[in-house]
PDB file of N, CA and C in Angstrom:
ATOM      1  N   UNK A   1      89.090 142.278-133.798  1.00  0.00           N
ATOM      2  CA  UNK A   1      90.218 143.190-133.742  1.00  0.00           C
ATOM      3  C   UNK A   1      89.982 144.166-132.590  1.00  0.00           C
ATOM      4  N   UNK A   2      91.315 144.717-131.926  1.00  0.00           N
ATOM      5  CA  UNK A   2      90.969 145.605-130.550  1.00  0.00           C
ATOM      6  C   UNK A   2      91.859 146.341-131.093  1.00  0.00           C
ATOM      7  N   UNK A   3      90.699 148.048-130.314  1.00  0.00           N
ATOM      8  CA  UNK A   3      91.776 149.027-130.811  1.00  0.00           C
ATOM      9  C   UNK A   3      92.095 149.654-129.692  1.00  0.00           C
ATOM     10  N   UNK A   4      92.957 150.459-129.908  1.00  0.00           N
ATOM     11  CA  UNK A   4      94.389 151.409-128.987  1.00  0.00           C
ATOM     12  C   UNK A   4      93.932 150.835-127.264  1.00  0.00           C
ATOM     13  N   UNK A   5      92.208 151.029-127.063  1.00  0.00           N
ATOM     14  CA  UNK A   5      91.818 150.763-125.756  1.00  0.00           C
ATOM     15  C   UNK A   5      91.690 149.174-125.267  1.00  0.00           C
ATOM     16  N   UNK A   6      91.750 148.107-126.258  1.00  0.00           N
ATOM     17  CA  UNK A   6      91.445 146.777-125.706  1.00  0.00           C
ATOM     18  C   UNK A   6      89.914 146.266-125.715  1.00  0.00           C
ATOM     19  N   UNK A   7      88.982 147.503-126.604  1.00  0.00           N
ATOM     20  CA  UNK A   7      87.891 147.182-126.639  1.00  0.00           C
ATOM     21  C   UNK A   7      87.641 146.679-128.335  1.00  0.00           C
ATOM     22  N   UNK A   8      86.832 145.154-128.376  1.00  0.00           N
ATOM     23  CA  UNK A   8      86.577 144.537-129.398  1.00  0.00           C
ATOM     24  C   UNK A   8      86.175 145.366-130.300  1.00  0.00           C
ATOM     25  N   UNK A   9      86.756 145.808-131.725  1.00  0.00           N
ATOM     26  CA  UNK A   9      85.729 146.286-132.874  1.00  0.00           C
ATOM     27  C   UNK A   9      86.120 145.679-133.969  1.00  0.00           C
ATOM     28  N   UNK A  10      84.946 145.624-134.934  1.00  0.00           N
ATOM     29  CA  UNK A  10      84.330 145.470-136.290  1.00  0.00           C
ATOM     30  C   UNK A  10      85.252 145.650-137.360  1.00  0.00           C
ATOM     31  N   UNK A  11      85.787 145.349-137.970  1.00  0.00           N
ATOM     32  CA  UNK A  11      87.087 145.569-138.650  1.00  0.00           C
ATOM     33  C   UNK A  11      86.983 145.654-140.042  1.00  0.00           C
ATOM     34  N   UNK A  12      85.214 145.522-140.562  1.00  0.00           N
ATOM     35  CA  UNK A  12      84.519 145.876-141.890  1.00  0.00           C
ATOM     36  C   UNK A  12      83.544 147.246-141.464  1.00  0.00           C
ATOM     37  N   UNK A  13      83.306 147.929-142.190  1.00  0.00           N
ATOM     38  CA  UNK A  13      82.327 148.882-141.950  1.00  0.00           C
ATOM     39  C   UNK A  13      80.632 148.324-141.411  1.00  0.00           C
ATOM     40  N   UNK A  14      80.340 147.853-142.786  1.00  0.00           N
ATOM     41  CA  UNK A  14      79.283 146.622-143.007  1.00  0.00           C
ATOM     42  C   UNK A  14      79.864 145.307-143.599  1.00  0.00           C
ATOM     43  N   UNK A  15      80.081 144.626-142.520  1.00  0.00           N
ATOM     44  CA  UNK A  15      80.601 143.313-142.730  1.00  0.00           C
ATOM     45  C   UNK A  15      79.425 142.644-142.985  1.00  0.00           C
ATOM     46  N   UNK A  16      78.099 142.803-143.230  1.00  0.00           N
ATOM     47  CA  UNK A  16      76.967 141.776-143.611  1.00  0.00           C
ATOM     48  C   UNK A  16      76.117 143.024-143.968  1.00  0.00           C
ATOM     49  N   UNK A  17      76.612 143.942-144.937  1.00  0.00           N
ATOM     50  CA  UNK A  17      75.297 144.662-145.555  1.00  0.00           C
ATOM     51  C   UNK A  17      73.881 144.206-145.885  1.00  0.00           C
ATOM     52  N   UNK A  18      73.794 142.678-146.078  1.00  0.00           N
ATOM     53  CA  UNK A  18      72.386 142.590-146.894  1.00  0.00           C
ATOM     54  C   UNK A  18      71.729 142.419-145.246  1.00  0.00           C
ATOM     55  N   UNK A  19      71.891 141.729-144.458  1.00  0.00           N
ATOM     56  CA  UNK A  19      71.685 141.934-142.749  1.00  0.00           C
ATOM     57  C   UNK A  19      71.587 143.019-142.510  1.00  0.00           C
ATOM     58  N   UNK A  20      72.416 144.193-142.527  1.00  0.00           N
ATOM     59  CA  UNK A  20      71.832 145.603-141.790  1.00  0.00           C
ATOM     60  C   UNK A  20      70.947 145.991-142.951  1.00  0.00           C
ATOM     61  N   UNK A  21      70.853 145.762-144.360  1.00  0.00           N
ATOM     62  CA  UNK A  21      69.683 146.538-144.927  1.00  0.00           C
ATOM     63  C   UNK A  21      68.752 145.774-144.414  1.00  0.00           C
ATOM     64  N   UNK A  22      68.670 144.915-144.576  1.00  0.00           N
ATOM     65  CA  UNK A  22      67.100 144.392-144.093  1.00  0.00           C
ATOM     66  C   UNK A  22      66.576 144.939-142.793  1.00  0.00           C
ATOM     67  N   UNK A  23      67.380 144.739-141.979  1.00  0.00           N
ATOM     68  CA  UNK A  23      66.663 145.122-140.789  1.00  0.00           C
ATOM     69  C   UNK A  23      66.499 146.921-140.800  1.00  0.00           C
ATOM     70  N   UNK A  24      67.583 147.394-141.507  1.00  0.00           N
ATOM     71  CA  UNK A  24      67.292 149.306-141.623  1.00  0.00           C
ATOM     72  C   UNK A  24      65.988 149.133-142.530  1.00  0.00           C
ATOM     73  N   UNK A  25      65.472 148.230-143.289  1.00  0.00           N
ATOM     74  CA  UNK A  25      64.153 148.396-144.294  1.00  0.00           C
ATOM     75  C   UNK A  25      63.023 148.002-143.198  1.00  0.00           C
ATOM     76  N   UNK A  26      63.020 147.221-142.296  1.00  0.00           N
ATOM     77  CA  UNK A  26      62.160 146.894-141.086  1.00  0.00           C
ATOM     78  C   UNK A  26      61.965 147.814-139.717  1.00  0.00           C
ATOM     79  N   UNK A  27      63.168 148.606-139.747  1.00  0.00           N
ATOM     80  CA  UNK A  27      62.701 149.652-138.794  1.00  0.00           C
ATOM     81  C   UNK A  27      62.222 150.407-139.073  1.00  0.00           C
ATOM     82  N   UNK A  28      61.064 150.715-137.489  1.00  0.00           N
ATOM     83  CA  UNK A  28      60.095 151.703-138.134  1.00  0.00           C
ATOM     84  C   UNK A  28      60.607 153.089-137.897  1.00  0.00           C
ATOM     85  N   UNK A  29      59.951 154.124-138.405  1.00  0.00           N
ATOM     86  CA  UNK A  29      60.239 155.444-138.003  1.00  0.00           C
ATOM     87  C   UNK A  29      60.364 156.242-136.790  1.00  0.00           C
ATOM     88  N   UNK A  30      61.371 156.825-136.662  1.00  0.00           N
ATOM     89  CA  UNK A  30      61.914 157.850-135.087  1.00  0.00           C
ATOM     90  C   UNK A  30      60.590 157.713-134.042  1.00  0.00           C
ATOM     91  N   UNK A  31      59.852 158.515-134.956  1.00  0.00           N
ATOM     92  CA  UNK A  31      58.454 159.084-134.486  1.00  0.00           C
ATOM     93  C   UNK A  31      57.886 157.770-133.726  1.00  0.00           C
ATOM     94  N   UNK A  32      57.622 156.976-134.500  1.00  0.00           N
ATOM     95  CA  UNK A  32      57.099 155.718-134.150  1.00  0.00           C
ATOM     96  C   UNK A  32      57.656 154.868-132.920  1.00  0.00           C
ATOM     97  N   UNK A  33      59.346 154.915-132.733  1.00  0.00           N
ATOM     98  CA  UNK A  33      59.626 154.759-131.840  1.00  0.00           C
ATOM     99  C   UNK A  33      59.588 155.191-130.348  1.00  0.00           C
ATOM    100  N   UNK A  34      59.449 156.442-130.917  1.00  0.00           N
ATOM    101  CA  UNK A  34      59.277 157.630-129.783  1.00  0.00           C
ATOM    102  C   UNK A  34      58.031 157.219-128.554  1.00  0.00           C
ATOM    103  N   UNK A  35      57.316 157.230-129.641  1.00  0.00           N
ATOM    104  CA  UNK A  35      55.643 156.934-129.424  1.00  0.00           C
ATOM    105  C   UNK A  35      55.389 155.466-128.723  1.00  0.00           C
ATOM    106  N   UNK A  36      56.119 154.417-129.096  1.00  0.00           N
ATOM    107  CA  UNK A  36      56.069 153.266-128.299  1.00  0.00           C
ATOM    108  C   UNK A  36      57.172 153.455-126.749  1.00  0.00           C
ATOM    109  N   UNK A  37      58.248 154.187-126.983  1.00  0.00           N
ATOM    110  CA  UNK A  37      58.822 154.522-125.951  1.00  0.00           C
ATOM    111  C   UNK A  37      57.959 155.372-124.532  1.00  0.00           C
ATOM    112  N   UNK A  38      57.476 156.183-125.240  1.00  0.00           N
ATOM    113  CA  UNK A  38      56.330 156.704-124.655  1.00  0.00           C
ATOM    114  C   UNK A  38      54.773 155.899-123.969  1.00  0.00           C
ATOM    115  N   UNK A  39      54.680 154.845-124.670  1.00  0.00           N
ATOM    116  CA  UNK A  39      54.034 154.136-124.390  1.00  0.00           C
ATOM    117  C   UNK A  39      54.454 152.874-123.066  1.00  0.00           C
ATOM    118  N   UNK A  40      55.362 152.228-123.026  1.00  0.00           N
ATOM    119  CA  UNK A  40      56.143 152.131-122.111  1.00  0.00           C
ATOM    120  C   UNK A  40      56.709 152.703-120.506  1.00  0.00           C
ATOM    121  N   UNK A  41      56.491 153.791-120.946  1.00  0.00           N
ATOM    122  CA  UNK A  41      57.102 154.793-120.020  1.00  0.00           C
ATOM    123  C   UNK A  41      55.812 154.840-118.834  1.00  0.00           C
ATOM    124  N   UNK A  42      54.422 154.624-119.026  1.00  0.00           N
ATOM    125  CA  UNK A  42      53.325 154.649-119.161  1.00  0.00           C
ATOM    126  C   UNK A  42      53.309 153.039-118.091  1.00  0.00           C
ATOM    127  N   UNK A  43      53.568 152.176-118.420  1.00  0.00           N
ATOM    128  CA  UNK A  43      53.188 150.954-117.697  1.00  0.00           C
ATOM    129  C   UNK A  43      54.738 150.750-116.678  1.00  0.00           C
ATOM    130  N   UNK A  44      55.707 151.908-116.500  1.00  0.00           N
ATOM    131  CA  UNK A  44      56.452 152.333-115.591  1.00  0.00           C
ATOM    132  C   UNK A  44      56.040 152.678-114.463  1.00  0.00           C
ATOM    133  N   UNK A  45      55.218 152.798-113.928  1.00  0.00           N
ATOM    134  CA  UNK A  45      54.277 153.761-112.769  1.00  0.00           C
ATOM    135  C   UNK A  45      53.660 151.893-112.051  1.00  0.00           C
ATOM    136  N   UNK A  46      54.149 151.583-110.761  1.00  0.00           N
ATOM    137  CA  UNK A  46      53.089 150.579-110.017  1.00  0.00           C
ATOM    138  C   UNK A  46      51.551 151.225-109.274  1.00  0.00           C
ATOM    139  N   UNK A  47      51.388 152.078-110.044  1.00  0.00           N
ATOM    140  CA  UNK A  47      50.095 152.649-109.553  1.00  0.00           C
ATOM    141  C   UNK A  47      49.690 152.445-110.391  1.00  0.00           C
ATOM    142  N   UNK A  48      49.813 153.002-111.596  1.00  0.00           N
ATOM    143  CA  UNK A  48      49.599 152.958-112.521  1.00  0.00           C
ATOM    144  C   UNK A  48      48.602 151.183-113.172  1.00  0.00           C
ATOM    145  N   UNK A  49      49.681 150.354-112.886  1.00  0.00           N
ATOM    146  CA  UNK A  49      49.757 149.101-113.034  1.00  0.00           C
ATOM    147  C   UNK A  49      48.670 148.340-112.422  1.00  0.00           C
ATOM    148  N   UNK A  50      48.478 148.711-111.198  1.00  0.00           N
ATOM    149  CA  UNK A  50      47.731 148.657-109.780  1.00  0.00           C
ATOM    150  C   UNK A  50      45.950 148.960-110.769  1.00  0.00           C
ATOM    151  N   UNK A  51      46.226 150.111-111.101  1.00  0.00           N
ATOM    152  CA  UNK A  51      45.012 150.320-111.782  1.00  0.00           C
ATOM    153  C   UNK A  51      44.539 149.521-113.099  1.00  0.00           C
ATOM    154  N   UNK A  52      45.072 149.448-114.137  1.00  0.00           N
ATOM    155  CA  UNK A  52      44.610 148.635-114.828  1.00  0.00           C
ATOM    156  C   UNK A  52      44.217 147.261-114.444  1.00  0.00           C
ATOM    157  N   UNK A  53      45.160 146.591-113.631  1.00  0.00           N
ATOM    158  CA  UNK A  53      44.893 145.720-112.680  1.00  0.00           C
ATOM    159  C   UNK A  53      42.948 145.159-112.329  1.00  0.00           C
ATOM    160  N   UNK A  54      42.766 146.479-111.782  1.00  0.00           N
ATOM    161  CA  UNK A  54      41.598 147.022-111.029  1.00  0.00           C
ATOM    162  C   UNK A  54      40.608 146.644-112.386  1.00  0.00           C
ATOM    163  N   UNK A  55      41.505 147.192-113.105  1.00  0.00           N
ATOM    164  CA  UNK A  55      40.128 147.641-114.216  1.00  0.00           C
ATOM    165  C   UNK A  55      39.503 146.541-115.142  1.00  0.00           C
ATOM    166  N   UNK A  56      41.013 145.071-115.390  1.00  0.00           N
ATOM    167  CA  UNK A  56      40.622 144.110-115.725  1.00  0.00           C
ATOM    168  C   UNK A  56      39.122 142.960-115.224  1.00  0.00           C
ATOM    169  N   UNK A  57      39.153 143.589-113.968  1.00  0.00           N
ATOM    170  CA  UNK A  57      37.873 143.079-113.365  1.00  0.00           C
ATOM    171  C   UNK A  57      36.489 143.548-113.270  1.00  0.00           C
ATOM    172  N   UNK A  58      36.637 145.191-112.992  1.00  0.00           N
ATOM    173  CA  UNK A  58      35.584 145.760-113.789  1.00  0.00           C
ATOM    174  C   UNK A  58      35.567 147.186-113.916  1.00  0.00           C
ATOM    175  N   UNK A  59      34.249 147.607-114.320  1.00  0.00           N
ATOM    176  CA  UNK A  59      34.917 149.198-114.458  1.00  0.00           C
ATOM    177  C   UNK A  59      34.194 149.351-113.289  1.00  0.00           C
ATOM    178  N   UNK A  60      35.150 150.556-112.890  1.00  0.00           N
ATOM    179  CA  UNK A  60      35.101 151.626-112.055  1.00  0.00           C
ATOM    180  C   UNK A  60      35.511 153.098-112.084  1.00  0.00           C
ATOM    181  N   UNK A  61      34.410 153.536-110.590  1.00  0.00           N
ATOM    182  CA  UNK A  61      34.514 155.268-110.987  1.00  0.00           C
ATOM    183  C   UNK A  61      36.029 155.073-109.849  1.00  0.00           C
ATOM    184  N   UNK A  62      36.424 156.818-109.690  1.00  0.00           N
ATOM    185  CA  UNK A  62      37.530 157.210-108.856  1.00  0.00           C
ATOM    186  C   UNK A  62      37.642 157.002-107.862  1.00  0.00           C
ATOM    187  N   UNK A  63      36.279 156.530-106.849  1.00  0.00           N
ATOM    188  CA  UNK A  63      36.407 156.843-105.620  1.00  0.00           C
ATOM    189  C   UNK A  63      36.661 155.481-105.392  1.00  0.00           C
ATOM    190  N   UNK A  64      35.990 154.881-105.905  1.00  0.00           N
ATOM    191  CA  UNK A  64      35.931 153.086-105.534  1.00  0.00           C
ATOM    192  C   UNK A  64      37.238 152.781-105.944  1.00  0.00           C
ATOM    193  N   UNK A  65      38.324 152.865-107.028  1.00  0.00           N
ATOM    194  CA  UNK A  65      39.631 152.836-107.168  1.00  0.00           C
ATOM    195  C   UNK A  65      40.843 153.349-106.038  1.00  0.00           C
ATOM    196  N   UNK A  66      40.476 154.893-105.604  1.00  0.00           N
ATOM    197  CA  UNK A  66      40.743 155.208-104.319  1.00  0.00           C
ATOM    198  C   UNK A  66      40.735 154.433-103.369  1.00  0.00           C
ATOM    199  N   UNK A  67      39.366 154.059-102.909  1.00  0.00           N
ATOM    200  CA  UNK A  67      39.564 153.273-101.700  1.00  0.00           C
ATOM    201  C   UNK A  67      39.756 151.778-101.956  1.00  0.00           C
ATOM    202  N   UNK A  68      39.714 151.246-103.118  1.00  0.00           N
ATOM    203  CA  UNK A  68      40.041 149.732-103.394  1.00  0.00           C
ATOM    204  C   UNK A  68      42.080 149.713-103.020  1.00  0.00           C
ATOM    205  N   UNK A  69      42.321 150.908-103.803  1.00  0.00           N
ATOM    206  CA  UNK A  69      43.997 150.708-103.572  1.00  0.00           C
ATOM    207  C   UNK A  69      44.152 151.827-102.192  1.00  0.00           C
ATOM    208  N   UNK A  70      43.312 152.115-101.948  1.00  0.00           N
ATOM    209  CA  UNK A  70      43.616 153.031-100.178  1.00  0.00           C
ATOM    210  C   UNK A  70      44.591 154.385-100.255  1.00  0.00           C
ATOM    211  N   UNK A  71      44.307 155.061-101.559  1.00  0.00           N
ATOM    212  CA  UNK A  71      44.382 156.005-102.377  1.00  0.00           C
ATOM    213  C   UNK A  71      43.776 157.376-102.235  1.00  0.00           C
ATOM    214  N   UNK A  72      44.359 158.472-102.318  1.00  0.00           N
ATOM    215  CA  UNK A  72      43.373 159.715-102.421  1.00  0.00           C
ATOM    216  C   UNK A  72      42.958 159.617-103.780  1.00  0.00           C
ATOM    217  N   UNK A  73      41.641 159.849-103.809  1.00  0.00           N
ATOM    218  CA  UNK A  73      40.743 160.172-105.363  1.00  0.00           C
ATOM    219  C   UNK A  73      41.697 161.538-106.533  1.00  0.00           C
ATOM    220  N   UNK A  74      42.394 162.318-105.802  1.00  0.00           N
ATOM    221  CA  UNK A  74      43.455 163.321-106.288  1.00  0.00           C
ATOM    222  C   UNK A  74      44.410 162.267-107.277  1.00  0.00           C
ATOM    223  N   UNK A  75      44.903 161.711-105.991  1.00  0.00           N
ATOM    224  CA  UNK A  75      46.078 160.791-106.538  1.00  0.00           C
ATOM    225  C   UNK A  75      45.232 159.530-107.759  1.00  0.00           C
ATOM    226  N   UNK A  76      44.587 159.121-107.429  1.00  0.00           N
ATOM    227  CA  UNK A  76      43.983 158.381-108.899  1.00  0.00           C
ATOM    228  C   UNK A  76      43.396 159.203-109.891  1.00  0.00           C
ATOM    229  N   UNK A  77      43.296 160.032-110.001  1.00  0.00           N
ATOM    230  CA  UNK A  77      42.214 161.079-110.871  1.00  0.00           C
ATOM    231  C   UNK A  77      43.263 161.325-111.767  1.00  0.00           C
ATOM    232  N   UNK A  78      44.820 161.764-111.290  1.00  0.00           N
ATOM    233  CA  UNK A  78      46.207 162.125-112.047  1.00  0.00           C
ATOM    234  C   UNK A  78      46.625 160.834-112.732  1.00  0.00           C
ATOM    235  N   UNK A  79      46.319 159.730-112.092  1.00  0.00           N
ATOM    236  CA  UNK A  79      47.321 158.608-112.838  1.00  0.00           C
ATOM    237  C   UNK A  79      46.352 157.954-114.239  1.00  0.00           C
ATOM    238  N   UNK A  80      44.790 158.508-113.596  1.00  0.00           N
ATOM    239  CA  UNK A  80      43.338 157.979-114.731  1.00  0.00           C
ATOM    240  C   UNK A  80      43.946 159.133-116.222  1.00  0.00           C
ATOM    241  N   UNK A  81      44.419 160.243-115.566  1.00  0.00           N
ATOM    242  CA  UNK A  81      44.753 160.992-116.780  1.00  0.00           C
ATOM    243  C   UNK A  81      45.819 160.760-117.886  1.00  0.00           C
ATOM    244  N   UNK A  82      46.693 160.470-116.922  1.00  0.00           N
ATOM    245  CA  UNK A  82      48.006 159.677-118.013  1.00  0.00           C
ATOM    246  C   UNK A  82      47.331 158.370-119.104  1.00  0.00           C
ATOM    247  N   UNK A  83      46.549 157.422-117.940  1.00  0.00           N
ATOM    248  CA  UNK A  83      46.026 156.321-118.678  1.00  0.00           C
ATOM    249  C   UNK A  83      45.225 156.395-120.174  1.00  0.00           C
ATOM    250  N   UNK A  84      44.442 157.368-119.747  1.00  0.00           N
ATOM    251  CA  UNK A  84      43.596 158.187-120.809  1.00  0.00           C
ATOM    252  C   UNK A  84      44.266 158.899-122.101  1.00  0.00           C
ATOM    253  N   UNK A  85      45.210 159.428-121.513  1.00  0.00           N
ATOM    254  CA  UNK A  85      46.314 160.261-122.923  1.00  0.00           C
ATOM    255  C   UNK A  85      46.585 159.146-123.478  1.00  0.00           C
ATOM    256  N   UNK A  86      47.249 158.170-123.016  1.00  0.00           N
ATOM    257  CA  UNK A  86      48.011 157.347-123.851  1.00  0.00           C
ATOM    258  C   UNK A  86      46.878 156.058-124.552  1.00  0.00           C
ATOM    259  N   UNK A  87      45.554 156.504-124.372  1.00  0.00           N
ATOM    260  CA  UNK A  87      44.721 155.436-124.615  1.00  0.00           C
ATOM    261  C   UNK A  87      44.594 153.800-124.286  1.00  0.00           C
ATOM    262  N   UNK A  88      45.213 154.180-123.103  1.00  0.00           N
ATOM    263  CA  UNK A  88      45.267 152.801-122.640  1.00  0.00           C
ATOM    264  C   UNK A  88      43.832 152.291-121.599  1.00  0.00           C
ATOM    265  N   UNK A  89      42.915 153.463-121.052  1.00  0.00           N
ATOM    266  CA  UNK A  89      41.348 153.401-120.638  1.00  0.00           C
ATOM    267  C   UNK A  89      40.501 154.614-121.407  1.00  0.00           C
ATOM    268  N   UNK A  90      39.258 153.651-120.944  1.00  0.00           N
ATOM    269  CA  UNK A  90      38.335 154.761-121.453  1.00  0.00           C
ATOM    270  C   UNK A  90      37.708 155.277-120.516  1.00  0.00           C
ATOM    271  N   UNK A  91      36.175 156.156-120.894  1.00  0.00           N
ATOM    272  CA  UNK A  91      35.792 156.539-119.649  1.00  0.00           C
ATOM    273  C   UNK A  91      34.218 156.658-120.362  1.00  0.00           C
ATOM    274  N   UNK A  92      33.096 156.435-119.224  1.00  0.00           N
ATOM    275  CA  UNK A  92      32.046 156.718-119.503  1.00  0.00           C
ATOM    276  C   UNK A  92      31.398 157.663-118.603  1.00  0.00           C
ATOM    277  N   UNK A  93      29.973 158.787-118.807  1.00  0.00           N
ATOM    278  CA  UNK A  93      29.584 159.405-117.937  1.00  0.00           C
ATOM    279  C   UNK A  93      28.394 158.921-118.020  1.00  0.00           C
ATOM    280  N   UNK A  94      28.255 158.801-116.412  1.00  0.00           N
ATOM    281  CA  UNK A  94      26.563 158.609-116.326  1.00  0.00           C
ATOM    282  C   UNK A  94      25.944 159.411-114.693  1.00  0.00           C
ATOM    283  N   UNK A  95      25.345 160.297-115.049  1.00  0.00           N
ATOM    284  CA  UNK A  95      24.657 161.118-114.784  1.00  0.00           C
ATOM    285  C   UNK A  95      25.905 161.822-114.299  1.00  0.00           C
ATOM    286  N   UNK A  96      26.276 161.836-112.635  1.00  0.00           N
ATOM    287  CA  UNK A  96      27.761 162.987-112.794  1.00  0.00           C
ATOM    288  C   UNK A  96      29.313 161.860-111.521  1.00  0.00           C
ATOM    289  N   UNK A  97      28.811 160.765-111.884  1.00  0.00           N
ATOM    290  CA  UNK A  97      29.781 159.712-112.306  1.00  0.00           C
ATOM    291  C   UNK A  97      30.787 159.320-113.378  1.00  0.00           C
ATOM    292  N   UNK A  98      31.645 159.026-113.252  1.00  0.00           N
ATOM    293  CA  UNK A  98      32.935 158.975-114.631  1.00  0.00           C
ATOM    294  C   UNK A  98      33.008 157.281-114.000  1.00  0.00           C
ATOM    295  N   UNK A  99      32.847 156.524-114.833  1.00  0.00           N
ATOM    296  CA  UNK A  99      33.138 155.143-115.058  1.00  0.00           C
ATOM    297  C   UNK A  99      34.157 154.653-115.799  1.00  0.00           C
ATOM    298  N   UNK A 100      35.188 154.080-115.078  1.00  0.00           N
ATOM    299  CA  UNK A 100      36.461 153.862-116.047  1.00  0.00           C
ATOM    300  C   UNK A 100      36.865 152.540-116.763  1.00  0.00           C
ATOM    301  N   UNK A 101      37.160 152.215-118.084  1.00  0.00           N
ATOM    302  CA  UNK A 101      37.639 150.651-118.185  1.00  0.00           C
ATOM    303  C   UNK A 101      39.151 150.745-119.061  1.00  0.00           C
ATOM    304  N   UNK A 102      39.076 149.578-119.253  1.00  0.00           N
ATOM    305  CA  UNK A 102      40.248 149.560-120.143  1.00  0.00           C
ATOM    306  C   UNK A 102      39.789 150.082-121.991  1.00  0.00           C
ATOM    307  N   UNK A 103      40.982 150.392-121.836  1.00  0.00           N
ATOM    308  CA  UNK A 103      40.345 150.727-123.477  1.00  0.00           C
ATOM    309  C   UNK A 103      40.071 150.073-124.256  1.00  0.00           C
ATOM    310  N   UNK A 104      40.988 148.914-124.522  1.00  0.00           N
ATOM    311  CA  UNK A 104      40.447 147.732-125.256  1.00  0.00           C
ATOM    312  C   UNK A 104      41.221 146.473-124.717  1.00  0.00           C
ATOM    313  N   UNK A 105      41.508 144.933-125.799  1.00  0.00           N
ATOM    314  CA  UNK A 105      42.048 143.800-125.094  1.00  0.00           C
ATOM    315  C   UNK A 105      43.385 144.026-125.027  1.00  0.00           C
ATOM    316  N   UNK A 106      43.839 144.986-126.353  1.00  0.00           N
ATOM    317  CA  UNK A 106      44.865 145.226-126.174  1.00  0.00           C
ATOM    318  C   UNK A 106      45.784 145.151-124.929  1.00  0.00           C
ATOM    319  N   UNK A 107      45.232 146.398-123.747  1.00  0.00           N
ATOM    320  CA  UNK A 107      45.805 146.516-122.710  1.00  0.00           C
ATOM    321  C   UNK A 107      46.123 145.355-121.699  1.00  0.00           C
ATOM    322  N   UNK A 108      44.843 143.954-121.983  1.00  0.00           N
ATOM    323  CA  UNK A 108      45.373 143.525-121.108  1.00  0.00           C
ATOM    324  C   UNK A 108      46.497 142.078-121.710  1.00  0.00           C
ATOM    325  N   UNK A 109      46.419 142.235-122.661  1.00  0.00           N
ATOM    326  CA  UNK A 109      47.704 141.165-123.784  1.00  0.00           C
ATOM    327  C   UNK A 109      48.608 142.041-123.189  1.00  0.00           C
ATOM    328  N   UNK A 110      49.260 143.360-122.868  1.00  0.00           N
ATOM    329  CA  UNK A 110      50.450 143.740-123.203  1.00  0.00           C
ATOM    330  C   UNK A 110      50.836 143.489-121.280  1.00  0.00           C
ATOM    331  N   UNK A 111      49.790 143.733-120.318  1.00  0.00           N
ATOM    332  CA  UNK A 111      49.898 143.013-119.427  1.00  0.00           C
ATOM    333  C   UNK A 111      50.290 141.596-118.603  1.00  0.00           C
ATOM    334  N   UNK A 112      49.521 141.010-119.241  1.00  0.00           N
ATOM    335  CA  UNK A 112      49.619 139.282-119.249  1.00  0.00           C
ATOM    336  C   UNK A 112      51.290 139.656-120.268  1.00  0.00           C
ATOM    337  N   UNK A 113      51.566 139.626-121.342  1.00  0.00           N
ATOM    338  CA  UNK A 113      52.929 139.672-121.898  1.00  0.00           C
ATOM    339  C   UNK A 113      53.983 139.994-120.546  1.00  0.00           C
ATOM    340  N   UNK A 114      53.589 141.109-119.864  1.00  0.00           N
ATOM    341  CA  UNK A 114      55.230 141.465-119.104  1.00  0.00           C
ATOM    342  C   UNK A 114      54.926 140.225-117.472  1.00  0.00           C
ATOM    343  N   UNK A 115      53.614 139.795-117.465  1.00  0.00           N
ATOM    344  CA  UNK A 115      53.887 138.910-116.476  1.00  0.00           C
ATOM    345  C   UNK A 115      54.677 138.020-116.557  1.00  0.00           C
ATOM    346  N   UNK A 116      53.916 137.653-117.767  1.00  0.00           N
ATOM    347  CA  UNK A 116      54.852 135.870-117.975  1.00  0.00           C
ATOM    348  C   UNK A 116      56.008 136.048-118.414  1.00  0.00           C
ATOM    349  N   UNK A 117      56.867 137.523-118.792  1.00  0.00           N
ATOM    350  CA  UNK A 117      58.001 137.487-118.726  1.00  0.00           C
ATOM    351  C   UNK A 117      58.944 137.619-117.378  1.00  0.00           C
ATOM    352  N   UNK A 118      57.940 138.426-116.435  1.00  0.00           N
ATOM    353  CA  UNK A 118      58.624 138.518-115.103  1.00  0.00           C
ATOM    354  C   UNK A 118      58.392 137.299-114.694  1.00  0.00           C
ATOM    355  N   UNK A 119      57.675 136.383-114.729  1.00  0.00           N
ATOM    356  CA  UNK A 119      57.451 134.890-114.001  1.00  0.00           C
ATOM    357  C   UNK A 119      58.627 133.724-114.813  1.00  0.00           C
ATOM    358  N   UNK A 120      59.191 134.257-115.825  1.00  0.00           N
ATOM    359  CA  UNK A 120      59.769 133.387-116.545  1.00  0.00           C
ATOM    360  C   UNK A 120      61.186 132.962-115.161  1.00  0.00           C
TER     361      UNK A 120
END
């Protein structure tokens, strides 16, 4: 059915209630969404990307990331911080070196995932 404007609508409120409950019983909470949105937002950055990249191969401190992507150590030190909030690397100290990796396999499944969707 089209109304006054010619645009298609729904002509039951819930024309398949037991369909929208199920899926309203399967969504997760605001918060939760928020938080994966946020997470996302996060593998938005090709620097960003660039780095984990880096990191799948091994860990590294700032400077060697710097000059591997031809980078100021400033400019990677800011994007290591985002990575870090959102727990997507970790970091180790040894003596007054910061050694960086991924945080876990996680990061690099959700990687490999958006390749083989961009390669699709």
């Amino acid at each position: 059915m089209e109304d006054k404007n010619g645009v298609e609508r729904c002509e039951f409120i819930h024309a398949h209630e037991e369909i929208v409950d199920k899926v309203n019983a399967a969504m997760p909470d605001d918060e939760i969404l928020y938080d994966l949105a946020e997470l996302f937002k996060i593998f938005g950055d090709s620097t960003r990307i660039k780095i984990l990249y880096v990191l799948f191969e091994s860990e590294m401190c700032v400077c060697d990331i710097a000059q591997l992507l031809n980078m100021t150590q400033s400019a990677i030190s800011h994007q290591l911080r985002a990575l870090k909030q959102s727990k997507l690397v970790k970091y180790r100290r040894e003596g007054k070196t910061v050694f960086y990796s991924l945080a876990d396999a996680h990061v690099r499944t959700i990687i490999d995932q958006g390749m083989e969707h961009v390669a699709e």
